[in-house]
PDB file of N, CA and C in Angstrom:
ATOM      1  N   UNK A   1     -13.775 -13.307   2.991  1.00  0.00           N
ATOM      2  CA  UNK A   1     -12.538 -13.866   2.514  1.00  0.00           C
ATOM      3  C   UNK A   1     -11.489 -12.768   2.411  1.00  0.00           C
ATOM      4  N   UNK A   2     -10.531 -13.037   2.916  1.00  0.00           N
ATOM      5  CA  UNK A   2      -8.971 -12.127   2.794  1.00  0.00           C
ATOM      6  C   UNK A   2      -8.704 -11.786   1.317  1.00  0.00           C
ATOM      7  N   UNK A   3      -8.486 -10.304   0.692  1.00  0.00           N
ATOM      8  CA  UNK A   3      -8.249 -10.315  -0.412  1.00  0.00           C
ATOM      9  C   UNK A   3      -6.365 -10.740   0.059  1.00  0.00           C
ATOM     10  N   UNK A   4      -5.649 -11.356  -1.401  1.00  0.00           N
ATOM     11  CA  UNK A   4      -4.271 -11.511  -1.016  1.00  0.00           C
ATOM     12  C   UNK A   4      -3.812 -10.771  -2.465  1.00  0.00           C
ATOM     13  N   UNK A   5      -3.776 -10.534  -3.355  1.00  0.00           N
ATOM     14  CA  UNK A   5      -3.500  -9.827  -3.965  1.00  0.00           C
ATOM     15  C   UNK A   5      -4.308  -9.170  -5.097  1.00  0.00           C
ATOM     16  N   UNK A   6      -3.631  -8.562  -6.158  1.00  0.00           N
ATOM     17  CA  UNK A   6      -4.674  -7.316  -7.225  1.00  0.00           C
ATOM     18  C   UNK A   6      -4.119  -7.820  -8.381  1.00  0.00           C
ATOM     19  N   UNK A   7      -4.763  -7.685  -9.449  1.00  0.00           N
ATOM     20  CA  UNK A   7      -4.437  -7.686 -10.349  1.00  0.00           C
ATOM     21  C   UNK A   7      -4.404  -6.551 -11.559  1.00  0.00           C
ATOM     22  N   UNK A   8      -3.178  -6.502 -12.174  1.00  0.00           N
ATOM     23  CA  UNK A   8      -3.129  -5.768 -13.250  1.00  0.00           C
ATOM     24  C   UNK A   8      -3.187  -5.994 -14.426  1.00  0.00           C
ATOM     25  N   UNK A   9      -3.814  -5.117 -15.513  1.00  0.00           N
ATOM     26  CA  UNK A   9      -4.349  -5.591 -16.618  1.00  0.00           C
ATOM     27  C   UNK A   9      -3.450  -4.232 -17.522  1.00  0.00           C
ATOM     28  N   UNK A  10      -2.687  -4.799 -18.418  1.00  0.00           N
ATOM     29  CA  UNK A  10      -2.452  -4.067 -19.811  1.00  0.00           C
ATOM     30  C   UNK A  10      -2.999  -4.043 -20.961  1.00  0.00           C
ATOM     31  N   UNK A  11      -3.765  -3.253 -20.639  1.00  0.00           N
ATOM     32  CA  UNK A  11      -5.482  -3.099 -21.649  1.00  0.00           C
ATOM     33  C   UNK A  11      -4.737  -2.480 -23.170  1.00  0.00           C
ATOM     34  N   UNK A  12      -3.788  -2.258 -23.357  1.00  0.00           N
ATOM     35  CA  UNK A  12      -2.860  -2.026 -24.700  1.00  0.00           C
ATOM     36  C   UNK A  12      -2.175  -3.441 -25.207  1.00  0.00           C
ATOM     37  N   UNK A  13      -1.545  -4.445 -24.442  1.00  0.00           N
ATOM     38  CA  UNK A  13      -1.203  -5.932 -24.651  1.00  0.00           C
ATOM     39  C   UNK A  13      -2.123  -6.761 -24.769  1.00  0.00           C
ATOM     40  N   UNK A  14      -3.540  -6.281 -23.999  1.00  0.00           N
ATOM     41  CA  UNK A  14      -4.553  -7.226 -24.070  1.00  0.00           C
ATOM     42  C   UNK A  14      -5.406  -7.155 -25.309  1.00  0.00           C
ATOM     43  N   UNK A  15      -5.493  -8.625 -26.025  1.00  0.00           N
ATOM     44  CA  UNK A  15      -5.713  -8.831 -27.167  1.00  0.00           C
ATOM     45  C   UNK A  15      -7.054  -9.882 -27.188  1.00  0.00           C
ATOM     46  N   UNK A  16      -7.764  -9.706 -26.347  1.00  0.00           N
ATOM     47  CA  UNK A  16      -8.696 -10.417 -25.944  1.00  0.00           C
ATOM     48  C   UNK A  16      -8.968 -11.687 -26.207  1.00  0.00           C
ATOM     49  N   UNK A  17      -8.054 -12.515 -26.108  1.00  0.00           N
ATOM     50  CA  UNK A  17      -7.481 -13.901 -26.258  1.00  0.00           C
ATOM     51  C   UNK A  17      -8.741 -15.143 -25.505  1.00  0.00           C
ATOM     52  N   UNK A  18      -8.919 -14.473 -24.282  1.00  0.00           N
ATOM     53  CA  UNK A  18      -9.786 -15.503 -23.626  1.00  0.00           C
ATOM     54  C   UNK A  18      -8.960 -17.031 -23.186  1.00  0.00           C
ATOM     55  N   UNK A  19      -8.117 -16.500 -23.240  1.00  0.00           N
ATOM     56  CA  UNK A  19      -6.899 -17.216 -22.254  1.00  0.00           C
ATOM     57  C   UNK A  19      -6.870 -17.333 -20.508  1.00  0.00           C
ATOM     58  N   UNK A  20      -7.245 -16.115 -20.010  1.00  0.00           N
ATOM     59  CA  UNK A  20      -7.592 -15.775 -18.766  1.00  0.00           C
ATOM     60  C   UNK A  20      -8.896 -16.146 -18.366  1.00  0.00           C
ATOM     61  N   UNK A  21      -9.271 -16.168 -18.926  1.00  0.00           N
ATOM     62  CA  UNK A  21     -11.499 -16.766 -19.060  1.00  0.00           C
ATOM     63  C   UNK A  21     -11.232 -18.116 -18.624  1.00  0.00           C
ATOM     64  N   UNK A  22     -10.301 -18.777 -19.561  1.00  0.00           N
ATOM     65  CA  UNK A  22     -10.530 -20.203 -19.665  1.00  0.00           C
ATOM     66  C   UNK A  22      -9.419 -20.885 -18.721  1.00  0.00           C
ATOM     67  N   UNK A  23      -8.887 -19.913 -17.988  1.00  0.00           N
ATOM     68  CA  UNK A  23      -7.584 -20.969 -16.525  1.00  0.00           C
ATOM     69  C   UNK A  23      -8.572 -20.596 -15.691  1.00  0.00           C
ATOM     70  N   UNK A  24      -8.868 -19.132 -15.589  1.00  0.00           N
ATOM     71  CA  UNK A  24      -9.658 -18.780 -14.428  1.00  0.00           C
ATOM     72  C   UNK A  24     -11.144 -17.984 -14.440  1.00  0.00           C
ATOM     73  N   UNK A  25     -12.025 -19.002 -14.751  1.00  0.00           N
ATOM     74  CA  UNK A  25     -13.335 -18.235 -15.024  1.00  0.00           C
ATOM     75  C   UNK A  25     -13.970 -17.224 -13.772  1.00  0.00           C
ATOM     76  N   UNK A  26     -13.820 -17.657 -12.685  1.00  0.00           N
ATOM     77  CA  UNK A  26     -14.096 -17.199 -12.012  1.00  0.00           C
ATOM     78  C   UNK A  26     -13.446 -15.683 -11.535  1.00  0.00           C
ATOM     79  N   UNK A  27     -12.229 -15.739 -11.959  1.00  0.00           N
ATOM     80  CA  UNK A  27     -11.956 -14.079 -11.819  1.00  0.00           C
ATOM     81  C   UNK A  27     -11.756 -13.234 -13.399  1.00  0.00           C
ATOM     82  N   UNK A  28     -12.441 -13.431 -14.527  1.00  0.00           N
ATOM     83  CA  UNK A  28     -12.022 -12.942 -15.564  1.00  0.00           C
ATOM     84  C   UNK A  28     -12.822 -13.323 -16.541  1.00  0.00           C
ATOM     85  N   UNK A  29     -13.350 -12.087 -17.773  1.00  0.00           N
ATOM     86  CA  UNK A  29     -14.776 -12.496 -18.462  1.00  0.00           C
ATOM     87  C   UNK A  29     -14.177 -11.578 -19.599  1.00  0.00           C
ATOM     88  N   UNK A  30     -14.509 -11.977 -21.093  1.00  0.00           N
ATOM     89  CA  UNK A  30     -14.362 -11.153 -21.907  1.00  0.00           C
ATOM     90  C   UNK A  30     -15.335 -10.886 -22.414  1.00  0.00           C
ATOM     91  N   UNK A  31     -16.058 -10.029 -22.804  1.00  0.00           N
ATOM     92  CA  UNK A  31     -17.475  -9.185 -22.741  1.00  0.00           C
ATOM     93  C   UNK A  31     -18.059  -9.750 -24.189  1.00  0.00           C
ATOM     94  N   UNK A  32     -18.707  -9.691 -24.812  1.00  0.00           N
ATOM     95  CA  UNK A  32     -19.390  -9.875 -25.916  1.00  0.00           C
ATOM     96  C   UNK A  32     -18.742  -8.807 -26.994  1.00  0.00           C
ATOM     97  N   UNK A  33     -18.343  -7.784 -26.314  1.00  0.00           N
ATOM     98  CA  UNK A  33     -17.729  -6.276 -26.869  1.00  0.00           C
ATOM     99  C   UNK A  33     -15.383  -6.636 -27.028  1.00  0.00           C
ATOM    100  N   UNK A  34     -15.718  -7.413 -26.287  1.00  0.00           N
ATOM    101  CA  UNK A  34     -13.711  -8.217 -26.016  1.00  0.00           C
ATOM    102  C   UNK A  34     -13.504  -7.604 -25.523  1.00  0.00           C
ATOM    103  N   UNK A  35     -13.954  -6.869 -24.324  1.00  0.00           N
ATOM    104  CA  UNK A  35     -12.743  -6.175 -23.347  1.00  0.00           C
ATOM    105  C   UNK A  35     -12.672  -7.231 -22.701  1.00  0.00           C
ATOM    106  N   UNK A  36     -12.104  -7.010 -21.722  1.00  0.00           N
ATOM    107  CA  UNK A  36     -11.533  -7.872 -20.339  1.00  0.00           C
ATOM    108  C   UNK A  36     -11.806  -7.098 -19.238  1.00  0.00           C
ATOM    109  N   UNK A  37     -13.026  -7.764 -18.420  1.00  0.00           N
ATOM    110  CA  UNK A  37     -13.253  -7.624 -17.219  1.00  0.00           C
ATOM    111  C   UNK A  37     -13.016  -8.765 -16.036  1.00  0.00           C
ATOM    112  N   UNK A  38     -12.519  -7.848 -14.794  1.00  0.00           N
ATOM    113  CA  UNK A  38     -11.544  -8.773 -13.855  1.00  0.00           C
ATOM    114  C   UNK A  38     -13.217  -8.570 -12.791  1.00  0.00           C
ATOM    115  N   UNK A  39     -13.464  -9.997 -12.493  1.00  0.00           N
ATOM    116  CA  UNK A  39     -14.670 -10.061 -11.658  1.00  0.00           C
ATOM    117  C   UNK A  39     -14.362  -9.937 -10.208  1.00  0.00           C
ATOM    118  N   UNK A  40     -13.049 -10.786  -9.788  1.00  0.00           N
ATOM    119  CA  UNK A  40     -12.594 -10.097  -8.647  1.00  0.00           C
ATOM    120  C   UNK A  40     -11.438  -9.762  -8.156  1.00  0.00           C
ATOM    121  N   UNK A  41     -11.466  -8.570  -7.745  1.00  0.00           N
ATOM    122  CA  UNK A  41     -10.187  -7.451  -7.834  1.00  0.00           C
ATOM    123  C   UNK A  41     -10.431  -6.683  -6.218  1.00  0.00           C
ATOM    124  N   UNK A  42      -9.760  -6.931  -5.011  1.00  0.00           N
ATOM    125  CA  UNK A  42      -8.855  -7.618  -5.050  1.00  0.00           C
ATOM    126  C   UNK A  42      -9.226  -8.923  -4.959  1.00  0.00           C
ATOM    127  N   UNK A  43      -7.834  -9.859  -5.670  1.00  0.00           N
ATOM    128  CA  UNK A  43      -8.244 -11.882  -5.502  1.00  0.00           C
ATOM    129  C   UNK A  43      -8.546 -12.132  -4.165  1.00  0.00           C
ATOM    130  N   UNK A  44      -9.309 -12.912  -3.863  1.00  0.00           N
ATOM    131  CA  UNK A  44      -9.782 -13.326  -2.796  1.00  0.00           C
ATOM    132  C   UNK A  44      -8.504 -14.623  -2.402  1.00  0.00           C
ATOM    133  N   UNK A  45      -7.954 -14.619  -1.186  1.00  0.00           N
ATOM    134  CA  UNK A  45      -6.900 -15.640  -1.108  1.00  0.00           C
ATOM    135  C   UNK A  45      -6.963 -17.024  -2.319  1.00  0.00           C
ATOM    136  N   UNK A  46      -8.005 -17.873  -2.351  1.00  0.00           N
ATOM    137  CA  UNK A  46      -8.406 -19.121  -2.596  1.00  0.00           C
ATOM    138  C   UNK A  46      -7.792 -19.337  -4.371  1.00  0.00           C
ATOM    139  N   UNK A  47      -7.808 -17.832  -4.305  1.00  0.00           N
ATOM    140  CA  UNK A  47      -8.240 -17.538  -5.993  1.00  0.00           C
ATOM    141  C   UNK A  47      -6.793 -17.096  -6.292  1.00  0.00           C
ATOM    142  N   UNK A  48      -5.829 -16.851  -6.025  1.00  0.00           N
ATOM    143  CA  UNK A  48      -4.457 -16.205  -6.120  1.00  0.00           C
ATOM    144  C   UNK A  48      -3.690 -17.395  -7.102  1.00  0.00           C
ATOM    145  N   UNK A  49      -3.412 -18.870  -6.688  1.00  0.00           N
ATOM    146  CA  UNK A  49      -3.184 -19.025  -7.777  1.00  0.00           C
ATOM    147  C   UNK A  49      -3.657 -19.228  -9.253  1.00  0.00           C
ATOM    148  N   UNK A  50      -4.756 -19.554  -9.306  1.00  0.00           N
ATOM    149  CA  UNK A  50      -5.991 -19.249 -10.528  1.00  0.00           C
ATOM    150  C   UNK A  50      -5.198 -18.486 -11.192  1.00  0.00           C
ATOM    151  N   UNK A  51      -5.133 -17.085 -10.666  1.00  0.00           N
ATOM    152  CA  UNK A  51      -4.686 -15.442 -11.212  1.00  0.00           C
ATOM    153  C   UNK A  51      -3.462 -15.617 -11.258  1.00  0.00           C
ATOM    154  N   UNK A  52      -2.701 -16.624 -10.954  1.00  0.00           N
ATOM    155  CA  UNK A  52      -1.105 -16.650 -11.463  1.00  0.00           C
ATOM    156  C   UNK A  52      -0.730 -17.579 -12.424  1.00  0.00           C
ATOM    157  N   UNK A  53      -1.665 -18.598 -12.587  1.00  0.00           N
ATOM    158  CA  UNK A  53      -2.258 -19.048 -13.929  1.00  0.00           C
ATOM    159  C   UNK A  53      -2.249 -18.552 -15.142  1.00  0.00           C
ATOM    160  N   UNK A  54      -3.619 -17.788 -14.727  1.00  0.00           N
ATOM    161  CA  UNK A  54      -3.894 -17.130 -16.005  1.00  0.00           C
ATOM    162  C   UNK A  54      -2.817 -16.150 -16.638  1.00  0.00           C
ATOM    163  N   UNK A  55      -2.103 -15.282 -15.441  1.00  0.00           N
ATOM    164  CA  UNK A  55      -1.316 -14.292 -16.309  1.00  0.00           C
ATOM    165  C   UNK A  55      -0.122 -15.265 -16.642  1.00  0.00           C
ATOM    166  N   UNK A  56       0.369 -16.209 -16.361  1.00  0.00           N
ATOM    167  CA  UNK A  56       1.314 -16.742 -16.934  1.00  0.00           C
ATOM    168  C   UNK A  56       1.207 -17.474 -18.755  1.00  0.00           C
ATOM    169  N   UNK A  57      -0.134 -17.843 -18.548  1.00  0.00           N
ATOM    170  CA  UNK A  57      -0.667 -18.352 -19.837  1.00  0.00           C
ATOM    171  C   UNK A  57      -1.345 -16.640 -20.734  1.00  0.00           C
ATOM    172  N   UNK A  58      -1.174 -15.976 -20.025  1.00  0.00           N
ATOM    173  CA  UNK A  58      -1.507 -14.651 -21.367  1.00  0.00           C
ATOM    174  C   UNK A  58      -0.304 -14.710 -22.077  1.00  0.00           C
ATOM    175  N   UNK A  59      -0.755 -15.213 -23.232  1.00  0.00           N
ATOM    176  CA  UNK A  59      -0.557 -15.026 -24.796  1.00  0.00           C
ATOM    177  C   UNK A  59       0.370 -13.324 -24.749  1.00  0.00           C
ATOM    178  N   UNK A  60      -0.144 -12.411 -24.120  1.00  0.00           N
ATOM    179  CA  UNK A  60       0.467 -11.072 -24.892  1.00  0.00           C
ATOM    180  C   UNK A  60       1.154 -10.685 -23.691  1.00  0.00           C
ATOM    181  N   UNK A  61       1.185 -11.170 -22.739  1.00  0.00           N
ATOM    182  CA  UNK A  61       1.555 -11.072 -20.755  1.00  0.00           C
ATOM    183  C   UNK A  61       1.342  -9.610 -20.568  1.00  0.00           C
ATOM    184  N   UNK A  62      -0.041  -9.369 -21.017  1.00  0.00           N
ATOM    185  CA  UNK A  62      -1.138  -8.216 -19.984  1.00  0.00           C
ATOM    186  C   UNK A  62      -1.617  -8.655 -18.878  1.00  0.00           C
ATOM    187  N   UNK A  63      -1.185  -9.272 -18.301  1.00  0.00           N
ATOM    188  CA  UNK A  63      -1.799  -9.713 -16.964  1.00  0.00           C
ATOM    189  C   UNK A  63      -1.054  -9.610 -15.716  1.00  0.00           C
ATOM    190  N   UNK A  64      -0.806  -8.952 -14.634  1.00  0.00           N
ATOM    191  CA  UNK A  64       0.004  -9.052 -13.560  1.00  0.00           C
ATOM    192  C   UNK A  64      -0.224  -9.203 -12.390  1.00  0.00           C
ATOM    193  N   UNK A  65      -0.078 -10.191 -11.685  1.00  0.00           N
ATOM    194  CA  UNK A  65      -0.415  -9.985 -10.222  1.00  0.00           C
ATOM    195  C   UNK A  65       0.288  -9.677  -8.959  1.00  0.00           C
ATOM    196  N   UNK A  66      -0.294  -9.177  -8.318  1.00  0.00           N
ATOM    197  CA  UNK A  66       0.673  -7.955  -7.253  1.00  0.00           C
ATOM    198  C   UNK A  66      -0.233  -8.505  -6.111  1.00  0.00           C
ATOM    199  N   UNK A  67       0.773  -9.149  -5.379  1.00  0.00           N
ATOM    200  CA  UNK A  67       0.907  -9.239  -4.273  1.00  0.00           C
ATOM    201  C   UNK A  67       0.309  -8.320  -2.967  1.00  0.00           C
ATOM    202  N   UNK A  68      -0.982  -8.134  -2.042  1.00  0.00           N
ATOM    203  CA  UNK A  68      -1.263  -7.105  -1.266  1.00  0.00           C
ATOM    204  C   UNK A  68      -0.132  -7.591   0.071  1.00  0.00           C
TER     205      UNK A  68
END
């Protein structure tokens, strides 16, 4: 699968909300510990809007997606 873009994470804004978990499970997990891990980086085309989803619905807007 074509990655189409990356995502960026502001691990200082990110407040481990689980906001991003719950638009897009499939690219985004908050650990048992609350960090935020991005499962796939770069988004795989299919998955791009998912990831424009989620950072739009972050609560603290640590989330960015960049375009490859």
């Amino acid at each position: 699968m074509t990655a189409a873009a990356h995502v960026q994470v502001d691990l200082g804004l990110c407040a481990s909300t689980g906001t991003c978990e719950m638009v897009a499970p499939d690219l985004f997990e908050i650990t048992d510990d609350g960090d935020l891990v991005v499962l796939a980086d770069p988004v795989p085309a299919d998955q791009v809007d998912a990831a424009r989803k989620a950072a739009r619905a972050c609560p603290t807007r640590a989330l960015k997606v960049v375009d490859v």
